[in-house]
Protein backbone atom coordinates (compact mmCIF):
# COMPACT_ATOMS: atom_id res chain seq x y z
CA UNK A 1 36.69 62.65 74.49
CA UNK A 2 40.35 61.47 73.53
CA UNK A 3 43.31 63.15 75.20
CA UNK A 4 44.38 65.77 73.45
CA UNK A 5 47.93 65.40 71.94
CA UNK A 6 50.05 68.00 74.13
CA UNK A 7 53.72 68.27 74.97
CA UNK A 8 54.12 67.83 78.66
CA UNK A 9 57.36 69.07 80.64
CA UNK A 10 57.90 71.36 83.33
CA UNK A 11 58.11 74.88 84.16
CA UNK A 12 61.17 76.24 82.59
CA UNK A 13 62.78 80.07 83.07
CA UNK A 14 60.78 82.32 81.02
CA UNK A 15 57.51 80.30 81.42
CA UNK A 16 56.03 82.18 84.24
CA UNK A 17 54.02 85.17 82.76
CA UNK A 18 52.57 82.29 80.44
CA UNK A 19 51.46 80.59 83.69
CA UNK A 20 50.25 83.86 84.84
CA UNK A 21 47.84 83.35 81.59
CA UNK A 22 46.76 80.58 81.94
CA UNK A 23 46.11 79.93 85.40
CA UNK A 24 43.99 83.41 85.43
CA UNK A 25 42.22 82.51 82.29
CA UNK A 26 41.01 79.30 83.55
CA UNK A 27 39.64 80.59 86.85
CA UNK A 28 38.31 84.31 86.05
CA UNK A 29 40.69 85.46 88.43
CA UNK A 30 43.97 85.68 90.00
CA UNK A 31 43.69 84.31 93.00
CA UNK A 32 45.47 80.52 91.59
CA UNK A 33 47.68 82.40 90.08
CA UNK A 34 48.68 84.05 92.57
CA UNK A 35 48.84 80.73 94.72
CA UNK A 36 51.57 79.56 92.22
CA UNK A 37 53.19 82.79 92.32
CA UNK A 38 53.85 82.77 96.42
CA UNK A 39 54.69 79.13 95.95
CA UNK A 40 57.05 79.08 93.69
CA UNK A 41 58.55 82.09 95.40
CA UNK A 42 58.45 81.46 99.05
CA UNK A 43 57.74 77.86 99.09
CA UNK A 44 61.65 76.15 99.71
CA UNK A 45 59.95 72.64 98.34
CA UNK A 46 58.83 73.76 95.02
CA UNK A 47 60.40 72.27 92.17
CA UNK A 48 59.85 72.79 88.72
CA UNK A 49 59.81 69.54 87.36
CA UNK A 50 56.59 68.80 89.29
CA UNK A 51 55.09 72.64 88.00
CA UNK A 52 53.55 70.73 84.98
CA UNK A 53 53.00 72.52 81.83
CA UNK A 54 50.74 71.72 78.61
CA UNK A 55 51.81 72.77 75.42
CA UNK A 56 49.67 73.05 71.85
CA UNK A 57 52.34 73.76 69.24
CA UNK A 58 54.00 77.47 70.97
CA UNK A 59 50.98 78.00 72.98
CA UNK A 60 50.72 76.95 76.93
CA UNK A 61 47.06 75.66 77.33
CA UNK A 62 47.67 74.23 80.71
CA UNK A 63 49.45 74.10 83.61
CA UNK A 64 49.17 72.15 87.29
CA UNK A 65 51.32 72.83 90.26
CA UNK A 66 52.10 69.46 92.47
CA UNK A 67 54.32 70.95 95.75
CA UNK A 68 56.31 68.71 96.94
CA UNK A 69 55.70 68.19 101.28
CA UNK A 70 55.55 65.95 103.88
CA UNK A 71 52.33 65.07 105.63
CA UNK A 72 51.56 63.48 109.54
CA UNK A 73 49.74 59.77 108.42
CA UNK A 74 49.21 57.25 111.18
CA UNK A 75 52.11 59.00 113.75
CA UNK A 76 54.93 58.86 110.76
CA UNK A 77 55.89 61.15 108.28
CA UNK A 78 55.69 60.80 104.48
CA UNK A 79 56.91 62.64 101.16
CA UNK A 80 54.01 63.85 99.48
CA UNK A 81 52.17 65.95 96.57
CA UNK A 82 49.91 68.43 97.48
CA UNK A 83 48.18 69.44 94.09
CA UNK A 84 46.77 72.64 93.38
CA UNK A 85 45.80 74.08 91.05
CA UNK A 86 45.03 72.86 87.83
CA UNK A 87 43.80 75.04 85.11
CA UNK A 88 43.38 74.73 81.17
CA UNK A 89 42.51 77.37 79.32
CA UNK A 90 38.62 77.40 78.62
CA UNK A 91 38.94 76.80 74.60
CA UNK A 92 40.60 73.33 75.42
CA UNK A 93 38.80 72.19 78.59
CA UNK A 94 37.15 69.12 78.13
CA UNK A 95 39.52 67.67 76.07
CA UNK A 96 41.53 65.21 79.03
CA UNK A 97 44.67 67.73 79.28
CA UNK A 98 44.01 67.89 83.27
CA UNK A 99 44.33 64.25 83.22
CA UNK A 100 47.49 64.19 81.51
CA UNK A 101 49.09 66.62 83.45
CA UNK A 102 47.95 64.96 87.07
CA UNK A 103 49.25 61.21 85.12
CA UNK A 104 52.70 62.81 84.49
CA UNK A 105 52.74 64.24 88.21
CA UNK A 106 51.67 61.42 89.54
CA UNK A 107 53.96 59.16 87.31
CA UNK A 108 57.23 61.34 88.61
CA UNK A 109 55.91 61.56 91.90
CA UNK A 110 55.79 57.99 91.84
CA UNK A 111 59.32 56.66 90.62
CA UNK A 112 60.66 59.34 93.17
CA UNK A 113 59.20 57.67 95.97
CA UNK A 114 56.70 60.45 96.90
CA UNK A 115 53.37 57.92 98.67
CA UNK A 116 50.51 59.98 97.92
CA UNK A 117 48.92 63.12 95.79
CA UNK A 118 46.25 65.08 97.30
CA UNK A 119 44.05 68.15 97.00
CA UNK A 120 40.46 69.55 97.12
CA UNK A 121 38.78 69.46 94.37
CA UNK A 122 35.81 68.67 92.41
CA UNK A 123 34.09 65.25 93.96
CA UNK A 124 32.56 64.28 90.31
CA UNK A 125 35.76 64.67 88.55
CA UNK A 126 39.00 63.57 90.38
CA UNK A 127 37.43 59.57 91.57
CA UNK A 128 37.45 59.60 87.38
CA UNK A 129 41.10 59.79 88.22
CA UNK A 130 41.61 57.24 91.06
CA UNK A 131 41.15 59.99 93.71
CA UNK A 132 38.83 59.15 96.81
CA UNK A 133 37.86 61.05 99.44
CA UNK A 134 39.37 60.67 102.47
CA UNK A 135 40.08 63.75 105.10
CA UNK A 136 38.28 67.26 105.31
CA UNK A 137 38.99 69.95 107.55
CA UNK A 138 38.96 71.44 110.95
CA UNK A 139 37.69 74.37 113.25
CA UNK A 140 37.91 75.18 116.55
CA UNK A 141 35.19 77.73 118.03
CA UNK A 142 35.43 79.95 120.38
CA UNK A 143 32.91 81.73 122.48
CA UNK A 144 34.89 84.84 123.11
CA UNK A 145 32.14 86.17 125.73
CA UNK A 146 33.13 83.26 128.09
CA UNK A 147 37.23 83.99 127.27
CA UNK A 148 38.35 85.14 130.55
CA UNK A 149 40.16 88.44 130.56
CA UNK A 150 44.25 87.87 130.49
CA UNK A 151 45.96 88.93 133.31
CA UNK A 152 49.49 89.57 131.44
CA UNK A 153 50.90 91.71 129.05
CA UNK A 154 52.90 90.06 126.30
CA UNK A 155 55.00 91.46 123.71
CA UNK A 156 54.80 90.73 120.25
CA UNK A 157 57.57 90.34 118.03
CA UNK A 158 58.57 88.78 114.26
CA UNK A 159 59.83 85.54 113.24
CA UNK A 160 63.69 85.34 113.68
CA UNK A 161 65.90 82.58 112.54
CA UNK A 162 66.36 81.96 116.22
CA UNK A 163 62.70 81.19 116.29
CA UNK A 164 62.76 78.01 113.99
CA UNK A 165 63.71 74.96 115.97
CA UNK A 166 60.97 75.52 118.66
CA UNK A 167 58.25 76.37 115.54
CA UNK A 168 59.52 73.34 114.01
CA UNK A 169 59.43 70.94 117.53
CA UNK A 170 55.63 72.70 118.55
CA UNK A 171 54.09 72.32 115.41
CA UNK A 172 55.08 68.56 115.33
CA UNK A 173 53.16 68.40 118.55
CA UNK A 174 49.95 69.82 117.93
CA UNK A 175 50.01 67.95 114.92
CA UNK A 176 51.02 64.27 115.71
CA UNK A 177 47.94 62.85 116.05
CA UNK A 178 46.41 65.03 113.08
CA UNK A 179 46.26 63.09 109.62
CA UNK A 180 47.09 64.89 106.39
CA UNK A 181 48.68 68.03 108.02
CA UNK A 182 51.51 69.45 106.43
CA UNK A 183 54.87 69.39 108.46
CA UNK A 184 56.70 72.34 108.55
CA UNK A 185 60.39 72.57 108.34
CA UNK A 186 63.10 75.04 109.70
CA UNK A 187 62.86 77.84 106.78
CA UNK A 188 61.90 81.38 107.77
CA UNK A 189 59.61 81.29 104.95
CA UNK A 190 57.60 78.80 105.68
CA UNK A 191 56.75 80.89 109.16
CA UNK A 192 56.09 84.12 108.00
CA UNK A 193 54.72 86.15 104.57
CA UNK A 194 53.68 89.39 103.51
CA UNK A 195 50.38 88.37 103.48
CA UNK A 196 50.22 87.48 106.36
CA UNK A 197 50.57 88.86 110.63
CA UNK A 198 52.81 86.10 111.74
CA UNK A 199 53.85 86.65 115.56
CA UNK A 200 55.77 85.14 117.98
CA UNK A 201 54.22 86.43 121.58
CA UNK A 202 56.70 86.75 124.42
CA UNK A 203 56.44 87.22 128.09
CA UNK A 204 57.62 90.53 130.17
CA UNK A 205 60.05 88.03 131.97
CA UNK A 206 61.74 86.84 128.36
CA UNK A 207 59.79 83.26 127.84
CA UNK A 208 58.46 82.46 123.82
CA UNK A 209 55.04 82.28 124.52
CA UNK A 210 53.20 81.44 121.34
CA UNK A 211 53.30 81.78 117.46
CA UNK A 212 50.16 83.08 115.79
CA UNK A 213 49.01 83.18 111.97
CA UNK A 214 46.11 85.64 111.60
CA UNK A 215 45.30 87.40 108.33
CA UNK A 216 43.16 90.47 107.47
CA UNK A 217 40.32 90.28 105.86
CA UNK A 218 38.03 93.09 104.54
CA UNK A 219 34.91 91.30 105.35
CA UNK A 220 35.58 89.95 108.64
CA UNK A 221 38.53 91.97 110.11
CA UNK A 222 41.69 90.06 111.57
CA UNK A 223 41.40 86.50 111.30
CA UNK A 224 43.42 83.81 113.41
CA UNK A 225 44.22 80.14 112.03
CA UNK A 226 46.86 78.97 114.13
CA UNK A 227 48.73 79.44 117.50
CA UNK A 228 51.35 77.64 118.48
CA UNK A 229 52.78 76.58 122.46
CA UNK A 230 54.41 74.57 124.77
CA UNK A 231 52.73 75.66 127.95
CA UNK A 232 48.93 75.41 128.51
CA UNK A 233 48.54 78.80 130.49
CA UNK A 234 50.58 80.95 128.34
CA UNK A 235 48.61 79.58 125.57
CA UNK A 236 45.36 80.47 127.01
CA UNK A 237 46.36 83.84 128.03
CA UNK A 238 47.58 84.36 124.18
CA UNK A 239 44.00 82.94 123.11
CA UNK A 240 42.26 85.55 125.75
CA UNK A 241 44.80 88.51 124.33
CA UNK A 242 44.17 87.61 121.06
CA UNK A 243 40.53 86.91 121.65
CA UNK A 244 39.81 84.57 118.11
CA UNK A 245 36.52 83.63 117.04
CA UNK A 246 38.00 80.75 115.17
CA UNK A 247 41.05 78.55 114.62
CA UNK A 248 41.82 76.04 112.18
CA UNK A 249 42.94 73.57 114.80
CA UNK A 250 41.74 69.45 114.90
CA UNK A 251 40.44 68.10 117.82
CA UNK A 252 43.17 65.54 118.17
CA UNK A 253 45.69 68.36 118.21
CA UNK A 254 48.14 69.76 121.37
CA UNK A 255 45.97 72.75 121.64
CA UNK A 256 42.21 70.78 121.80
CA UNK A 257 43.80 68.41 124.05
CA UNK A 258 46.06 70.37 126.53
CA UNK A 259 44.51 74.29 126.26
CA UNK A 260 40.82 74.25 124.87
CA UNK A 261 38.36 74.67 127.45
CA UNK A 262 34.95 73.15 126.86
CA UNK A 263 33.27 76.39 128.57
CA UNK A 264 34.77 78.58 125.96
CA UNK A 265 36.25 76.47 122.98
CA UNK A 266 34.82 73.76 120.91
CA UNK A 267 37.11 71.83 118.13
CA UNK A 268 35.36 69.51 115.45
CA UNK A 269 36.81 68.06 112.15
CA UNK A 270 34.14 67.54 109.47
CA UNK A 271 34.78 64.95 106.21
CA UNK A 272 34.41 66.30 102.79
CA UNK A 273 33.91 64.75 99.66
CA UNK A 274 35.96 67.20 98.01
CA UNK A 275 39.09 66.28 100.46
CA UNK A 276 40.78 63.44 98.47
CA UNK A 277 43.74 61.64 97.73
CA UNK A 278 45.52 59.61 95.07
CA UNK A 279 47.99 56.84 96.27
CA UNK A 280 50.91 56.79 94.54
CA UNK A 281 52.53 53.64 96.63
CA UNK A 282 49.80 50.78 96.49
CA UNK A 283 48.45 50.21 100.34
CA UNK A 284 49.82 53.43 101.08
CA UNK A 285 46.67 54.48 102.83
CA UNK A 286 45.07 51.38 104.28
CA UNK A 287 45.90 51.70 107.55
CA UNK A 288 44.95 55.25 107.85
CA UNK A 289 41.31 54.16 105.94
CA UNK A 290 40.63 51.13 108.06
CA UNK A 291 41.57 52.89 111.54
CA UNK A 292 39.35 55.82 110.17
CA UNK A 293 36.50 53.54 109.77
CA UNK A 294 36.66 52.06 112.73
CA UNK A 295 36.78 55.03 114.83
CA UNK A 296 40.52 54.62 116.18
CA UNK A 297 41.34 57.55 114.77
CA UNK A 298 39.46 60.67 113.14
CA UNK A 299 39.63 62.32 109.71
CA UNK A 300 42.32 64.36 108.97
CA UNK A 301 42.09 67.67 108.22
CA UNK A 302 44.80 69.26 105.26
CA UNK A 303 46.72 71.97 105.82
CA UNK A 304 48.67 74.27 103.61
CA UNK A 305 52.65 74.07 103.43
CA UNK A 306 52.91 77.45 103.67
CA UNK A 307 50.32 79.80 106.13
CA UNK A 308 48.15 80.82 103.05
CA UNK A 309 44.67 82.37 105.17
CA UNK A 310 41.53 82.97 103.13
CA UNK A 311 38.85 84.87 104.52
């Protein structure tokens, strides 16, 4: 079908309980919406330009939420768009309004100099786009039967201000040879929600032992996806405090690599066909693609700017 004629612009003061709308009407619940809400409210790169709305006459029928970050590729970093979500409201689905809004995204995201958009999404509908698929995501196991018991107390404390430039500085580490994570910068908010049991772990003696990200869940208690260190046997006595079952850590990563032991941890990343992304500088991602395909490097695994933890 023919685009629909819409008016395109971005989210303006006033628009977000039409959002709200929208976003929840398209889905069935709130969850999106309340992704847009925590972004746009904790997230220090959103910018409303790039929170793309769809007009019919007075009436939003659409809206999709680009966030601006930066993203490990190949050892460097680079400005991205991390897109998600993108909802039209069921009456005018089907009538190329998603397009439009991802073209006008993409088209700012472009002339500001941003390289690349990506998400997960559906795999029949985005390559209709000019998406392809090209990370997926990764898990570490671990066998908490063979965790050895720790054999220090720690104490656990929240993120301060004084915390930031080592958060920023370890989680460039264990993720410089990971493709597609999201780098972190130095605002408390991108440590530490509401949602969320963000730690830093310190030692009797006064040393910053780890960060860790664990949410919890109904279903399956208190569940980890990240830690965070600089030395290998404070990290493992964290990991045998903590005692996670999983962790959303790549195999190429500083904690695989340096703390991971292959008698009680195993890290994978796995490809997915709904992992794709949309290059907004021509070549952008050739390198990255061929070393992929040749097995110099692995996939990359995407992470969220902000320590959003499902279940």
């Amino acid at each position: 079908m023919a685009d629909s004629v819409v008016h395109l612009r971005g989210e303006q003061a006033g628009d977000e309980d039409a959002i709200d709308e929208v976003v929840c009407t398209a889905f069935g619940h709130m969850n999106e919406a309340n992704l847009v809400r925590l972004l746009r409210r904790h997230c220090p790169t959103f910018a409303p330009r790039y929170s793309v709305t769809a007009w019919g006459g007075d009436r939003l029928v659409g809206h999709t939420l680009l966030t601006p970050v930066r993203i490990h590729l190949m050892g460097q970093t680079l400005p991205a768009l991390l897109v998600a979500p993108v909802a039209v409201v069921p009456d005018r689905q089907r009538e190329g309004i998603g397009a439009q809004m991802l073209r006008y995204g993409h088209d700012l995201g472009r002339d500001e100099g941003y390289g690349l958009a990506f998400l997960h999404g559906h795999p029949s509908y985005y390559p209709r786009l000019g998406y392809r698929s090209c990370y997926g995501s990764a898990l570490m196991t671990i066998d908490t039967e063979k965790l050895p018991q720790p054999s220090m107390g720690f104490i656990r404390r929240p993120v301060q201000a004084s915390d930031l430039d080592w958060l920023v500085r370890r989680h460039q580490a264990e993720h410089a040879e990971v493709d597609f994570a999201t780098a972190w910068g130095a605002h408390l908010e991108e440590w530490t929600l509401p949602i969320v049991d963000a730690l830093v772990w310190w030692t009797d003696d006064g040393r910053r032992a780890a960060y860790t990200v664990a949410t919890n869940c109904a279903t399956h208690g208190q569940h980890y996806r990240l830690v965070l260190a600089e030395d290998p046997e404070l990290a493992r006595e964290v990991i045998a405090t903590a005692r996670p079952t999983r962790l959303s850590h790549h195999p190429a990563g500083w904690l695989a690599s340096e703390v991971a032991d292959p008698q009680w941890a195993t890290a994978r990343v796995e490809a997915s066909s709904a992992a794709m992304a949309y290059e907004l500088q021509q070549g952008v991602l050739s390198p990255y693609l061929e070393a992929v395909a040749s097995s110099q490097r692995q996939c990359g695994a995407g992470l969220d700017p902000l320590p959003f933890l499902i279940c």
